[in-house]
Each structure stands twice: as structure tokens, then as C-alpha cells.
PDB file of N, CA and C in Angstrom:
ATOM      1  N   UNK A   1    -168.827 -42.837 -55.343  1.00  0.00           N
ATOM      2  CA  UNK A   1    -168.503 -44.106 -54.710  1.00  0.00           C
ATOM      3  C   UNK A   1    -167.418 -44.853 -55.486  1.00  0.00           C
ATOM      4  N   UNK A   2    -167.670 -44.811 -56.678  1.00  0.00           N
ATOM      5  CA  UNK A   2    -166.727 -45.420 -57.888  1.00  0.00           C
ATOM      6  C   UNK A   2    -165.132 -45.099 -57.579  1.00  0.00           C
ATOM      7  N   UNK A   3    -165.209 -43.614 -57.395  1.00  0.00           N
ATOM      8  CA  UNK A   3    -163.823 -43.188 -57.547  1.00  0.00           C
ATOM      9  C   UNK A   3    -163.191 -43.245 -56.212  1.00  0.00           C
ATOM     10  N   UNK A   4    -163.896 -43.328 -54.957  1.00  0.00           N
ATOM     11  CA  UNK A   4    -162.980 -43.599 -53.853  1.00  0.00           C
ATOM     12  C   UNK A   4    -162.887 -44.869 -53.829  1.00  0.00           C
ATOM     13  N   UNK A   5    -163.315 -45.974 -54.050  1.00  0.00           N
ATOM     14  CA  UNK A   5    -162.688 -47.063 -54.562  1.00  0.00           C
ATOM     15  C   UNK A   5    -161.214 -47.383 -55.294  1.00  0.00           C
ATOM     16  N   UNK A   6    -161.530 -46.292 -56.145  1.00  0.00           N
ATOM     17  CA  UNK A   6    -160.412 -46.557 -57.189  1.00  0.00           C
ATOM     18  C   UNK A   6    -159.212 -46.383 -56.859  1.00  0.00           C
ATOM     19  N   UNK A   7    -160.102 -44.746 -55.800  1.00  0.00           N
ATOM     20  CA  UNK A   7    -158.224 -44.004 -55.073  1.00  0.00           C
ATOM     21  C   UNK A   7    -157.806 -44.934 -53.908  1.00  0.00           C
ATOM     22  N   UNK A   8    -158.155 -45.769 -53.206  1.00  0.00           N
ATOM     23  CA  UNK A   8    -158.246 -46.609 -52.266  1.00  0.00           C
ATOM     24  C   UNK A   8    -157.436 -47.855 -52.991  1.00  0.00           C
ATOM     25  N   UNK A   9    -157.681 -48.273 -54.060  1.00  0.00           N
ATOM     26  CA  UNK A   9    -157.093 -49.419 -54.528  1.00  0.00           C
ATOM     27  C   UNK A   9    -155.537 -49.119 -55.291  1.00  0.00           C
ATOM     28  N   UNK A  10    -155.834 -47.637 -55.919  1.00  0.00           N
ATOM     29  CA  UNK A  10    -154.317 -47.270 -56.194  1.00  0.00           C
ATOM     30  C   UNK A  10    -153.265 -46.577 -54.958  1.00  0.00           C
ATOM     31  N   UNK A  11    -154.156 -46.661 -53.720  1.00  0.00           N
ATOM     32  CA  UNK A  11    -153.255 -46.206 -52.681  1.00  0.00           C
ATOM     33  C   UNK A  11    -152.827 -47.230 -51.962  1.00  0.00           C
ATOM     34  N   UNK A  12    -153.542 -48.812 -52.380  1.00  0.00           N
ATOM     35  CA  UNK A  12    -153.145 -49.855 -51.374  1.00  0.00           C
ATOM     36  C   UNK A  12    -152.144 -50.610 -52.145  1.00  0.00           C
ATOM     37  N   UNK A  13    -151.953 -50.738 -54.018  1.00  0.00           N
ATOM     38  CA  UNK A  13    -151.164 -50.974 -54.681  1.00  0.00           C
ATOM     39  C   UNK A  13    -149.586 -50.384 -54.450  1.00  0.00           C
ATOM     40  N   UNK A  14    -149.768 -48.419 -54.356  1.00  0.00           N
ATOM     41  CA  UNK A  14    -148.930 -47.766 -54.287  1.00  0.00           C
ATOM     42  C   UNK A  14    -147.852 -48.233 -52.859  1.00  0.00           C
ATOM     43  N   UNK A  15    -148.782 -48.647 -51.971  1.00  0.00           N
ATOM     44  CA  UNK A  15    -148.307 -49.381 -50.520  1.00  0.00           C
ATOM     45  C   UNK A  15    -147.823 -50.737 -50.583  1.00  0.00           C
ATOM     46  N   UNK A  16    -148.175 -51.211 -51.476  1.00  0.00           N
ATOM     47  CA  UNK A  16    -147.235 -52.616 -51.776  1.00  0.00           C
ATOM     48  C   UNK A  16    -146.218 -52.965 -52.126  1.00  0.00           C
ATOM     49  N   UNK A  17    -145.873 -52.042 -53.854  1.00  0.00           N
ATOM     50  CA  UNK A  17    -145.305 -51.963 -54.218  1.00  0.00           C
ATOM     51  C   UNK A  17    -143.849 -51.591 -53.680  1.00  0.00           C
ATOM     52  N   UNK A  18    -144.068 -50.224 -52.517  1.00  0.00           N
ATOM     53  CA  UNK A  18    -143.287 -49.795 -51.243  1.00  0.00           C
ATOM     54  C   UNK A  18    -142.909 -50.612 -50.927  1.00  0.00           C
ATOM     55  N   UNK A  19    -143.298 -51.381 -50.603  1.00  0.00           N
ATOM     56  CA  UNK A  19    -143.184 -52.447 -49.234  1.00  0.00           C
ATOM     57  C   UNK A  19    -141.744 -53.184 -49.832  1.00  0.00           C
ATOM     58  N   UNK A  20    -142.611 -53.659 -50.881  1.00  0.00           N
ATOM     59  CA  UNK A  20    -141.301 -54.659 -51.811  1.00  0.00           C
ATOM     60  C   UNK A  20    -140.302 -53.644 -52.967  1.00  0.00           C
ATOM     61  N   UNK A  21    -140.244 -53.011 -52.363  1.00  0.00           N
ATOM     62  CA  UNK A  21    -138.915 -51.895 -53.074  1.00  0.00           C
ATOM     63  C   UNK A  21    -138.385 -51.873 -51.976  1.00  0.00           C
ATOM     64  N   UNK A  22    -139.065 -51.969 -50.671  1.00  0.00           N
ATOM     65  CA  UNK A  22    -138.111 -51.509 -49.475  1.00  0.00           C
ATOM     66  C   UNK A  22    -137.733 -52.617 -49.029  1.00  0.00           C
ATOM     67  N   UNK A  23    -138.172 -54.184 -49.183  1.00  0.00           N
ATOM     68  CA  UNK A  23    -137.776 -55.454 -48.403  1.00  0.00           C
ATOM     69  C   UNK A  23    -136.257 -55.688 -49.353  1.00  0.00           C
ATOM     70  N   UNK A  24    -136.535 -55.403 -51.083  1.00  0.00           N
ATOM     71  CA  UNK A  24    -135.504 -55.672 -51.893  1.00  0.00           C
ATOM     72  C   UNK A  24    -134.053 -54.730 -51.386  1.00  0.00           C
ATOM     73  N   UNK A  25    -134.240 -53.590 -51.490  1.00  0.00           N
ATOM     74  CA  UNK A  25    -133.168 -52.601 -50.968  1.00  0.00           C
ATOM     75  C   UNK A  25    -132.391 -53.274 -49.395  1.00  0.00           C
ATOM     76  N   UNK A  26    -133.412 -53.600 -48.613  1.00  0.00           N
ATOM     77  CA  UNK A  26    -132.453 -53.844 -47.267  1.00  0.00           C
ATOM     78  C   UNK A  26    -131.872 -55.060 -47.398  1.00  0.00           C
ATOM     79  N   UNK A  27    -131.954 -55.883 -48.568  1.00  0.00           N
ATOM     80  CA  UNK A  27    -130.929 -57.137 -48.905  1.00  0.00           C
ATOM     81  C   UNK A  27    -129.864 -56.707 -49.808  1.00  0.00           C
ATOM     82  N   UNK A  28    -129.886 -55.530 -50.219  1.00  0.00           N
ATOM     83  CA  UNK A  28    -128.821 -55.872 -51.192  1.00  0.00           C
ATOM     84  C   UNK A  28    -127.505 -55.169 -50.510  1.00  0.00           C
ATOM     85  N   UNK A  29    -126.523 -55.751 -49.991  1.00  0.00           N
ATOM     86  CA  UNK A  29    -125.634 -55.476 -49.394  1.00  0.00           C
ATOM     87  C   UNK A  29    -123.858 -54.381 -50.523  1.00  0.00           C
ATOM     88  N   UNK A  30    -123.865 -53.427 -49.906  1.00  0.00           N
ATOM     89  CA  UNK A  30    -122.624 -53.122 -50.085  1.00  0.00           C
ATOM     90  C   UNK A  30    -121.208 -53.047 -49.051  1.00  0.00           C
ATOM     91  N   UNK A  31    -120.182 -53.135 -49.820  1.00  0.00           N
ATOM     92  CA  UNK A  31    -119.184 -53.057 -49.049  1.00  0.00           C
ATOM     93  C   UNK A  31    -117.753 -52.468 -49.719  1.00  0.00           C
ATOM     94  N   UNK A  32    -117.381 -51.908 -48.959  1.00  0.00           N
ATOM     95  CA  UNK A  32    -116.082 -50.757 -49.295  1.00  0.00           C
ATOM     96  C   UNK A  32    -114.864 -51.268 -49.443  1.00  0.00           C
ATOM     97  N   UNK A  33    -114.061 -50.688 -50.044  1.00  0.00           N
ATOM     98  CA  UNK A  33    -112.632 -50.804 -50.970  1.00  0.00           C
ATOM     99  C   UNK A  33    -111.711 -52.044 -50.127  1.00  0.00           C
ATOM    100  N   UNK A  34    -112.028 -51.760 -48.782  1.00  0.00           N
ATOM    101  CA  UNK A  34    -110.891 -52.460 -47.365  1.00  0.00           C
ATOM    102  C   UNK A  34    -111.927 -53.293 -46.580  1.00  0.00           C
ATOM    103  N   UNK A  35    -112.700 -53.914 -47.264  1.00  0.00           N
ATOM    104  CA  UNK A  35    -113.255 -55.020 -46.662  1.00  0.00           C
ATOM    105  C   UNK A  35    -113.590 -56.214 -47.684  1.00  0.00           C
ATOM    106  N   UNK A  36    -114.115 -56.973 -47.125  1.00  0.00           N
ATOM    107  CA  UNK A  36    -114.778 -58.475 -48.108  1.00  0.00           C
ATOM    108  C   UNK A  36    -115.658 -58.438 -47.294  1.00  0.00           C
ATOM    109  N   UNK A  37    -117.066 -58.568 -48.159  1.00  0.00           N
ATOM    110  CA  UNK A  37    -118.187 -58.878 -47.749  1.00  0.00           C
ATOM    111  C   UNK A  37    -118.252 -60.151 -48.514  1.00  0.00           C
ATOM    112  N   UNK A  38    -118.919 -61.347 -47.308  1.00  0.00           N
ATOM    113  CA  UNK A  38    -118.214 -62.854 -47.580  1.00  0.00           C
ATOM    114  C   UNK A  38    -119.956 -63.423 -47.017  1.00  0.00           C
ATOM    115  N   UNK A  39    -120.267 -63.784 -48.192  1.00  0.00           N
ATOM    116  CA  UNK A  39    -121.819 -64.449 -48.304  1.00  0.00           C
ATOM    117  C   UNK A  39    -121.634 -66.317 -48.429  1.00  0.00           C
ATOM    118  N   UNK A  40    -122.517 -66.995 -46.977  1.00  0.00           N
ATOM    119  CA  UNK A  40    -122.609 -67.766 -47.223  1.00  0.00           C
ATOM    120  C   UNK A  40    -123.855 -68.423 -46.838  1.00  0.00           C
ATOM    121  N   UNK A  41    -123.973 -70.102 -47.540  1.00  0.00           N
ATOM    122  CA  UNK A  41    -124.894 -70.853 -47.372  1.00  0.00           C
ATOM    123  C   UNK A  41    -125.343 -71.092 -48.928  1.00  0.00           C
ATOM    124  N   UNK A  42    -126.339 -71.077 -49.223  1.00  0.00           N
ATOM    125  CA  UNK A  42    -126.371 -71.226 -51.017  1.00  0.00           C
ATOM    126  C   UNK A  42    -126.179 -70.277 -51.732  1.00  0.00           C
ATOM    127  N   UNK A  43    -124.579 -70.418 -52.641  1.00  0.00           N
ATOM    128  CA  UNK A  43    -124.256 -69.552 -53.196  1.00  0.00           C
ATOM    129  C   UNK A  43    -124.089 -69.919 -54.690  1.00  0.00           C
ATOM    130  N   UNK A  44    -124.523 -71.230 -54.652  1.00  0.00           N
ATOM    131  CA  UNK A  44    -124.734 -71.438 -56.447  1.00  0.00           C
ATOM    132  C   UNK A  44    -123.613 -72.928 -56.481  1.00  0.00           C
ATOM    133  N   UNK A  45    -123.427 -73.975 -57.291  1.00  0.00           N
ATOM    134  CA  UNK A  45    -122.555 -74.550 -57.241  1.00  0.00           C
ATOM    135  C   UNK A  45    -122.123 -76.243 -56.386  1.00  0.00           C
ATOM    136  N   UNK A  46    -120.721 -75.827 -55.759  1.00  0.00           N
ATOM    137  CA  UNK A  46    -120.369 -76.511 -55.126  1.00  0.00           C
ATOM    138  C   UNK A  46    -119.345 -75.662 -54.009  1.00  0.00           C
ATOM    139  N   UNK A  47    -119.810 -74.029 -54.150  1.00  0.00           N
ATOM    140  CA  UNK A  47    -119.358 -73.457 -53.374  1.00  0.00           C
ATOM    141  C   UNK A  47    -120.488 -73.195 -51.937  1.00  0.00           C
ATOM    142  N   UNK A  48    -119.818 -73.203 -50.728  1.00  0.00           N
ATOM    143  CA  UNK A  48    -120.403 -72.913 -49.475  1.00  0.00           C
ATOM    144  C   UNK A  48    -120.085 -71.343 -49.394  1.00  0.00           C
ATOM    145  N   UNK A  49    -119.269 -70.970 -49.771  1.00  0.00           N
ATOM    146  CA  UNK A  49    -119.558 -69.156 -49.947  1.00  0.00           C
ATOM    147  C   UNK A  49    -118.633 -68.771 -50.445  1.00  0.00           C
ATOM    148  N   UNK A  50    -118.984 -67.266 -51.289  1.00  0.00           N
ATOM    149  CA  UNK A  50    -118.775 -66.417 -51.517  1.00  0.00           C
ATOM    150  C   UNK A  50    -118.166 -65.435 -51.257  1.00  0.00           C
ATOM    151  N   UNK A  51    -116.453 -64.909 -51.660  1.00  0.00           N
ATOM    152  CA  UNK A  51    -115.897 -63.559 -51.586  1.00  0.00           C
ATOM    153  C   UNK A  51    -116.705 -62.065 -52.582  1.00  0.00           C
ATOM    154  N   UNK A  52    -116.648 -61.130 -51.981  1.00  0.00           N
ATOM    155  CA  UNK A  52    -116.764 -59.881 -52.744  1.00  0.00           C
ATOM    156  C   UNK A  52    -116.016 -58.756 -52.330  1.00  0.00           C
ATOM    157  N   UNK A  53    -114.958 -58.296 -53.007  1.00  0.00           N
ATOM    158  CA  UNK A  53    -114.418 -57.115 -52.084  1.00  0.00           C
ATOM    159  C   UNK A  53    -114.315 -55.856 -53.048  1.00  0.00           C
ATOM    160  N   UNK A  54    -114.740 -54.657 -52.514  1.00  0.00           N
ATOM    161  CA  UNK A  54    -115.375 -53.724 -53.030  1.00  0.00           C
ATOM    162  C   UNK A  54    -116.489 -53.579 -54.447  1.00  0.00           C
ATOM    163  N   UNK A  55    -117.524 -54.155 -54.004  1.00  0.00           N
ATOM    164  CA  UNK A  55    -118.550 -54.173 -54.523  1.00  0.00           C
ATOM    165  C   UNK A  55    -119.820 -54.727 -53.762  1.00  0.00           C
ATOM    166  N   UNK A  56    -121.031 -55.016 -54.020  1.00  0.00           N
ATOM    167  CA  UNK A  56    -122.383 -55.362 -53.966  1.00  0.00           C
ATOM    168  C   UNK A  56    -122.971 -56.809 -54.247  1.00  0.00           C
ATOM    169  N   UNK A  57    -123.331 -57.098 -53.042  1.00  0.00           N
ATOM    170  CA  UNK A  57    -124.112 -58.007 -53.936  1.00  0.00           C
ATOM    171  C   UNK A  57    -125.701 -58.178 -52.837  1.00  0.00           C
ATOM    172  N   UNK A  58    -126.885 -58.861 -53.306  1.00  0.00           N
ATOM    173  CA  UNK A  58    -128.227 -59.211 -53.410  1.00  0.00           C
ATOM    174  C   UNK A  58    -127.844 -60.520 -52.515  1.00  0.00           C
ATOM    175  N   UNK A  59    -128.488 -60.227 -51.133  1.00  0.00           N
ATOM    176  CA  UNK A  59    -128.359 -61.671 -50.328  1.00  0.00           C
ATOM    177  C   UNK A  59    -130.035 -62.319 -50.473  1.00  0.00           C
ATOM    178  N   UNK A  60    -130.154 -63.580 -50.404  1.00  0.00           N
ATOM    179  CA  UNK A  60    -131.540 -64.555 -50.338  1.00  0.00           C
ATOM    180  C   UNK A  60    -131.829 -64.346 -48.769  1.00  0.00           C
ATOM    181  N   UNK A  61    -132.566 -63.824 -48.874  1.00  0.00           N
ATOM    182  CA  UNK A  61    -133.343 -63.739 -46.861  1.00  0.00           C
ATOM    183  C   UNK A  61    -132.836 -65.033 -46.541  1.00  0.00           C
ATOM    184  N   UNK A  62    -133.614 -66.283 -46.855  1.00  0.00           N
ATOM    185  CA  UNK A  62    -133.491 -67.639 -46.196  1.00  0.00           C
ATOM    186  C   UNK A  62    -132.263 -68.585 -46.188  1.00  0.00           C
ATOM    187  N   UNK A  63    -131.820 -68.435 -47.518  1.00  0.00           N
ATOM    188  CA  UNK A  63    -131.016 -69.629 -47.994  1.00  0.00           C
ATOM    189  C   UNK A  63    -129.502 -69.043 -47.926  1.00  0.00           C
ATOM    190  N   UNK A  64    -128.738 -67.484 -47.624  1.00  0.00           N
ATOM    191  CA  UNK A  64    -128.149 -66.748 -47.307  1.00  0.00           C
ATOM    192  C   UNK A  64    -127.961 -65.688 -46.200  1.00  0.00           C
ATOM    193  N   UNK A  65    -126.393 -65.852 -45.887  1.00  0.00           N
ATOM    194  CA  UNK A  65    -126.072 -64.928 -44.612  1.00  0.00           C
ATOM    195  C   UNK A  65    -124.697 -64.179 -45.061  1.00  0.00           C
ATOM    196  N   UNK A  66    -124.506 -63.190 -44.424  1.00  0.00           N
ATOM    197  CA  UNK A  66    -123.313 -62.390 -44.911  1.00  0.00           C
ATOM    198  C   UNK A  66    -122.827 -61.699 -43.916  1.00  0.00           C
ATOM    199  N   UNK A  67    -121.478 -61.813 -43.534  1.00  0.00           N
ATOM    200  CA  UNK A  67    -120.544 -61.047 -42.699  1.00  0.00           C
ATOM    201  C   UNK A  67    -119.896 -60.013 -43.467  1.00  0.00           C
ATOM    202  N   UNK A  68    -118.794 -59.091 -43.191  1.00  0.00           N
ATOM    203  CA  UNK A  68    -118.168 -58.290 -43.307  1.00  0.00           C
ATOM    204  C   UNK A  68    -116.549 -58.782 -42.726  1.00  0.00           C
ATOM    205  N   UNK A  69    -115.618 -58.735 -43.628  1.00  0.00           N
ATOM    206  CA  UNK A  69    -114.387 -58.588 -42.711  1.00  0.00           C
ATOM    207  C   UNK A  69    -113.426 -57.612 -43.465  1.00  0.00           C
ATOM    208  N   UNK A  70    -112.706 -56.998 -42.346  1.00  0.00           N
ATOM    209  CA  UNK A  70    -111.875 -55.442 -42.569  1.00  0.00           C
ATOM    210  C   UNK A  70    -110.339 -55.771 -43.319  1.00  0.00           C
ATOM    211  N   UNK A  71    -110.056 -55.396 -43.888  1.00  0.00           N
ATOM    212  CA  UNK A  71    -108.677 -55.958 -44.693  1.00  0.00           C
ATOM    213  C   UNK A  71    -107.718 -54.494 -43.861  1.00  0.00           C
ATOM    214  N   UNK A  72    -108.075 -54.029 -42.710  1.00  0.00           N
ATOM    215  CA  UNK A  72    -107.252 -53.216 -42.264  1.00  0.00           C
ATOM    216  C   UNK A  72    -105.928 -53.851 -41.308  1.00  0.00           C
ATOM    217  N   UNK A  73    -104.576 -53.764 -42.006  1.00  0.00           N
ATOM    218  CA  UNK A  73    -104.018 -54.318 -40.936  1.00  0.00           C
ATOM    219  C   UNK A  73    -103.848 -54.287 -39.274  1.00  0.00           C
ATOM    220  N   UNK A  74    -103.366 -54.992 -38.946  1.00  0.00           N
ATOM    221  CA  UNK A  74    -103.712 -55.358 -37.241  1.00  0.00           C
ATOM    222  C   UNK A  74    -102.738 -54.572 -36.588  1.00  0.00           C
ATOM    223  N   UNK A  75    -102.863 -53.371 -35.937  1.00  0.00           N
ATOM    224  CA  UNK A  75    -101.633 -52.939 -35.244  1.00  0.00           C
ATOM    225  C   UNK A  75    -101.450 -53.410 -34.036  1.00  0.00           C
ATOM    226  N   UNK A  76     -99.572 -53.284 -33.282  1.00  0.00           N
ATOM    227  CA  UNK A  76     -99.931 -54.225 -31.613  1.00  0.00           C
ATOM    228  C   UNK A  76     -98.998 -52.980 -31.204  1.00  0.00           C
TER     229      UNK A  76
END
């Protein structure tokens, strides 16, 4: 009785832990060489947002939002 307890409690831990490895990963945004990934809303400061271009960054679910824009020029 003891030990299916135990395996039960390290299988509902092991499921948590998941959970929040996987909520952290789908915030942390990357973006490639020919774009700016451009984070705004609270970004620290007295800034309303944030440039990043080719690199990463960790958005706040609530207090942050983030677009993408293409630095590919415009052909006509």
C-alpha cells in the first residue's frame, strides 16, 4: 500500500513539473537573423517596448505581448 502511494505521488510530481517546463518553453520566444521580434507592454523602465533582432527572449503571459516583423525588403 505504502509504495503505490509513493509511485503515485512521484508520478503526479513528475506531471507537474512537465507541465511547468512546458508552460515556460512556449513563452520563450525566438527569432531569426531578418526579423525583430518587438515585445511590448511591461518591459522594465520607462520603455513601452522592446526591440530584439536575432535572438530570444522570455515573454510575461500577462503583463507582455510580442509581434514579429520581417526586415525583408519590399519588392513592387
Amino acid at each position: 500500500m505504502f509504495e503505490t502511494n509513493v509511485v503515485v505521488l512521484i508520478s503526479v510530481l513528475v506531471f507537474i513539473v512537465f507541465l511547468t517546463l512546458l508552460g515556460i518553453m512556449s513563452r520563450f520566444k525566438k527569432c531569426k537573423s531578418d526579423e525583430i521580434l518587438v515585445i511590448y507592454g511591461k518591459t522594465g523602465g520607462n520603455k513601452s517596448s522592446r526591440c530584439i533582432q536575432g535572438g530570444a527572449a522570455f515573454i510575461i503571459p500577462v503583463l507582455q505581448g510580442y509581434a514579429y516583423m520581417s526586415l525583408k525588403p519590399l519588392q513592387f
